[in-house]
C-alpha atoms as a PDB file:
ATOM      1  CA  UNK A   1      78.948 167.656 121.474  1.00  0.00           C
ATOM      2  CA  UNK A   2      79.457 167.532 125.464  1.00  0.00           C
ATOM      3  CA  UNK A   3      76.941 164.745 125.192  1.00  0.00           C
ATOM      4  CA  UNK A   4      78.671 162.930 123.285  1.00  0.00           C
ATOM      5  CA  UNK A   5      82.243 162.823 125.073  1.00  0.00           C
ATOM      6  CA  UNK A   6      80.684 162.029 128.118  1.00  0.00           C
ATOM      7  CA  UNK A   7      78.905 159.031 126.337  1.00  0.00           C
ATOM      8  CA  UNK A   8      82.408 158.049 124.927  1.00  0.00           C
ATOM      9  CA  UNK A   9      84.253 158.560 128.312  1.00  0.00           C
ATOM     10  CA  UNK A  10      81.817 155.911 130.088  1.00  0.00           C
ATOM     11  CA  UNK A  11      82.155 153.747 127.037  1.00  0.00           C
ATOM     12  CA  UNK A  12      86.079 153.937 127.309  1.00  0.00           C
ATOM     13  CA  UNK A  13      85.591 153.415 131.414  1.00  0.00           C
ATOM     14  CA  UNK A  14      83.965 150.814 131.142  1.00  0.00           C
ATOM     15  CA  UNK A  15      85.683 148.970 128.713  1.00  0.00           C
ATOM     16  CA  UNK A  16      88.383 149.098 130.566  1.00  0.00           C
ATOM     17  CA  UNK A  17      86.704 148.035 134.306  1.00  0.00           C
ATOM     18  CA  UNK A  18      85.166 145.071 132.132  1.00  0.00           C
ATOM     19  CA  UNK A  19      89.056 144.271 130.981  1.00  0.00           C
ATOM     20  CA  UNK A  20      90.608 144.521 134.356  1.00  0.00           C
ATOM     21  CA  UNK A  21      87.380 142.753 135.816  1.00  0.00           C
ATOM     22  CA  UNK A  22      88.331 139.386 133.516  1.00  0.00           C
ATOM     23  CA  UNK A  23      92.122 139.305 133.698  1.00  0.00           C
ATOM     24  CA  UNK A  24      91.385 139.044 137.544  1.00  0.00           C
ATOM     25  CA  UNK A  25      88.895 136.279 136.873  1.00  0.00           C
ATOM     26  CA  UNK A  26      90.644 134.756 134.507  1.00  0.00           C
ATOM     27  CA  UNK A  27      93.762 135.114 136.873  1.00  0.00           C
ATOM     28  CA  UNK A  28      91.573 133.699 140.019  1.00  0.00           C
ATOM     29  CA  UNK A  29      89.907 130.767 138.106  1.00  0.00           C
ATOM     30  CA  UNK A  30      93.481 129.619 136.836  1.00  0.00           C
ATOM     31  CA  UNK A  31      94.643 128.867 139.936  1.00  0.00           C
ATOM     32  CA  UNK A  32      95.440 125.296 140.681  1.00  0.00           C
ATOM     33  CA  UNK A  33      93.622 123.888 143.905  1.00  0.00           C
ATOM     34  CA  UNK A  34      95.519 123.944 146.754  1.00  0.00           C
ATOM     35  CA  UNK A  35      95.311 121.047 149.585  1.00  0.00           C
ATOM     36  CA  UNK A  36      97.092 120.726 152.404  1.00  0.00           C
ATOM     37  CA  UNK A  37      98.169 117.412 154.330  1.00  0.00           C
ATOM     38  CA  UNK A  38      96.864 116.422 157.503  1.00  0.00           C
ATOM     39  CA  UNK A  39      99.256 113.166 157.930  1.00  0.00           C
ATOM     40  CA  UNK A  40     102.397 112.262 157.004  1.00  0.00           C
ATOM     41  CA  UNK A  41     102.285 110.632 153.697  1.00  0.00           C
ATOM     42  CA  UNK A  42     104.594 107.674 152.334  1.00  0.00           C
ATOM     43  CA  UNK A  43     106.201 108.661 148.809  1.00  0.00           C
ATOM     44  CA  UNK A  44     107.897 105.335 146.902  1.00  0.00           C
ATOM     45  CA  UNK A  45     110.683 105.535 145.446  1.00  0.00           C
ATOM     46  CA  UNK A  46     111.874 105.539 142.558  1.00  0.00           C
ATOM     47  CA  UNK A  47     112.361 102.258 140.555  1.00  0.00           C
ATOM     48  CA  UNK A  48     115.445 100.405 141.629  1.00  0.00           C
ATOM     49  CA  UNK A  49     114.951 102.169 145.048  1.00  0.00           C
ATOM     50  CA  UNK A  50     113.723  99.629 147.563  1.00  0.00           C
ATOM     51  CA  UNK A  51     113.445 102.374 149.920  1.00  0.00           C
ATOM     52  CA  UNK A  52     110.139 104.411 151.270  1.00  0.00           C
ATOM     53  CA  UNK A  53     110.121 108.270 151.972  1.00  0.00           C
ATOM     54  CA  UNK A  54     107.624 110.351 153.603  1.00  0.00           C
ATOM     55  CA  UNK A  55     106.634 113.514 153.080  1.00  0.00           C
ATOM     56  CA  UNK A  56     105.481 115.313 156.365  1.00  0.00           C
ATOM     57  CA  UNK A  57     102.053 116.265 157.756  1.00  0.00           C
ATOM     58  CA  UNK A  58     101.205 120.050 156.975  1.00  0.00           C
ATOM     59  CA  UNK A  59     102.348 119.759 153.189  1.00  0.00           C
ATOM     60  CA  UNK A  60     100.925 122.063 150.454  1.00  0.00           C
ATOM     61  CA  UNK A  61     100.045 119.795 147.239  1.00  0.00           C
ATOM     62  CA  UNK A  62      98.988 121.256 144.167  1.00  0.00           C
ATOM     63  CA  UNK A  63      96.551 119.781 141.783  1.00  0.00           C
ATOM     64  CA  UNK A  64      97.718 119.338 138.419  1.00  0.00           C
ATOM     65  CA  UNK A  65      94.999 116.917 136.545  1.00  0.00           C
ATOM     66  CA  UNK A  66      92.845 113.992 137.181  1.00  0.00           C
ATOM     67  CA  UNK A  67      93.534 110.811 135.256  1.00  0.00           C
ATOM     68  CA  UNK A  68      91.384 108.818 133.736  1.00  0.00           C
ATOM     69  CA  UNK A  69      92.954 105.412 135.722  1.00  0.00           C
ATOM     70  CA  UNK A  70      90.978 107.180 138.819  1.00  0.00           C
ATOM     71  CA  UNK A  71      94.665 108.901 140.346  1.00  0.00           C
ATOM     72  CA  UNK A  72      95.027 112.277 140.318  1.00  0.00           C
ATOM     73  CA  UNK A  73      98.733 114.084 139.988  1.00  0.00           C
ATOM     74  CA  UNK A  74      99.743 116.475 142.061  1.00  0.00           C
ATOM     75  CA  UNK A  75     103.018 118.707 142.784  1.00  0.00           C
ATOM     76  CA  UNK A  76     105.084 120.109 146.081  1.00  0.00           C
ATOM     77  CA  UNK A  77     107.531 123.013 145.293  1.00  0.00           C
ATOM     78  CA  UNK A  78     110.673 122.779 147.806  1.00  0.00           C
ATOM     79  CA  UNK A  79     113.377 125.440 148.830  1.00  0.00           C
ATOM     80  CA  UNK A  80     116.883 124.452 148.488  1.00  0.00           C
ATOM     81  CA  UNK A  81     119.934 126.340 149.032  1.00  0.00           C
ATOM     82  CA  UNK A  82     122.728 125.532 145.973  1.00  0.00           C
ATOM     83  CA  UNK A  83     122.283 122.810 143.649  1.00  0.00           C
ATOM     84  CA  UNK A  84     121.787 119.502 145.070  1.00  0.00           C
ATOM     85  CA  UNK A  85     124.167 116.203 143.967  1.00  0.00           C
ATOM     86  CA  UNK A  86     121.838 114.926 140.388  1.00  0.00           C
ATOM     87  CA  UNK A  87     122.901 113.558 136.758  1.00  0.00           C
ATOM     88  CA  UNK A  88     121.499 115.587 134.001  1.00  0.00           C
ATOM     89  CA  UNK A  89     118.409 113.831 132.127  1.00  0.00           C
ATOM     90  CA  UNK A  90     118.740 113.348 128.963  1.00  0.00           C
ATOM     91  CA  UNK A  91     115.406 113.907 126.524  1.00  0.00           C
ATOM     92  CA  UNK A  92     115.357 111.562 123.686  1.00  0.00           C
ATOM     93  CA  UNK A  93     112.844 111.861 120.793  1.00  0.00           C
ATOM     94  CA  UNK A  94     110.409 109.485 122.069  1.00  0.00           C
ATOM     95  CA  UNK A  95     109.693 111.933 125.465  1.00  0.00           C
ATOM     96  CA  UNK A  96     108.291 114.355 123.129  1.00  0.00           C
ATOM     97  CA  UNK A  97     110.028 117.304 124.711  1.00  0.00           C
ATOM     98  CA  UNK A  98     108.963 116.463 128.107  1.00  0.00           C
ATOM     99  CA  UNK A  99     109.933 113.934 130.625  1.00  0.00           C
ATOM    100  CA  UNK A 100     107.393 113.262 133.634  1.00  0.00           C
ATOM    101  CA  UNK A 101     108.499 110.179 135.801  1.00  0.00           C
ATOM    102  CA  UNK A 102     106.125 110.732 138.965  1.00  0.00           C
ATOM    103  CA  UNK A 103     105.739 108.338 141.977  1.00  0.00           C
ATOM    104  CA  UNK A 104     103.336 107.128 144.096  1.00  0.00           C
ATOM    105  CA  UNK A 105     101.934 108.641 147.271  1.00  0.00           C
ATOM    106  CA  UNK A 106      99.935 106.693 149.823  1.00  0.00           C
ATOM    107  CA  UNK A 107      98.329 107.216 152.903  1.00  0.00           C
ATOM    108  CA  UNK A 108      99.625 105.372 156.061  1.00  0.00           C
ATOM    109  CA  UNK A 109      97.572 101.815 156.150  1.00  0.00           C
ATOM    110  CA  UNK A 110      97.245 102.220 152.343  1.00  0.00           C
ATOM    111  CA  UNK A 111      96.353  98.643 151.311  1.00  0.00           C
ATOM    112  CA  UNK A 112      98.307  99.554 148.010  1.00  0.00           C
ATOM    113  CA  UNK A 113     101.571  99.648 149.987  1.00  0.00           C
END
């Protein structure tokens, strides 16, 4: 009888290191890939914006996805203190529920630019 509770206490201890073992896996291989920026890096506007921004050397990017027209998106999280001046978006139908309007990023000397 001893045997057999020490047989089911390992069973039951182990179950549960193999659980914790692949939420932490599963947690550490869900991570998106992190890069940072070595340069400064143009970002163009918006359309209707004739304008050029940059976004400064020492940035973290995230990797989202790759695309299959050979660009890759990525995302920057910024603090800001309050609510900055913006008009609401509105999503129609047609967005599906989501609205992505990304723009470009280029390298300084870019031949794109």
């Amino acid at each position: 009888m001893g045997r057999m509770i020490r047989r089911g206490c390992f069973a039951l201890l182990f179950s549960a290191f193999g659980a914790v073992l692949g939420i932490g896996l599963e947690h550490y291989l869900e991570r998106p890939d992190m890069l940072q920026t070595r340069q400064a890096l143009t970002i163009e506007g918006p359309l209707g914006d004739a304008h050029s921004y940059q976004l400064p050397p020492g940035t973290v990017l995230y990797f989202d996805r790759a695309l299959a027209e050979g660009h890759a998106l990525y995302h920057a999280y910024f603090y800001f203190h309050g609510t900055p001046e913006h008009d609401p978006v509105r999503l129609e139908p047609k967005h599906q529920g989501s609205l992505i309007a990304p723009t470009w990023l280029y390298a300084p000397g870019d031949p794109a630019l």
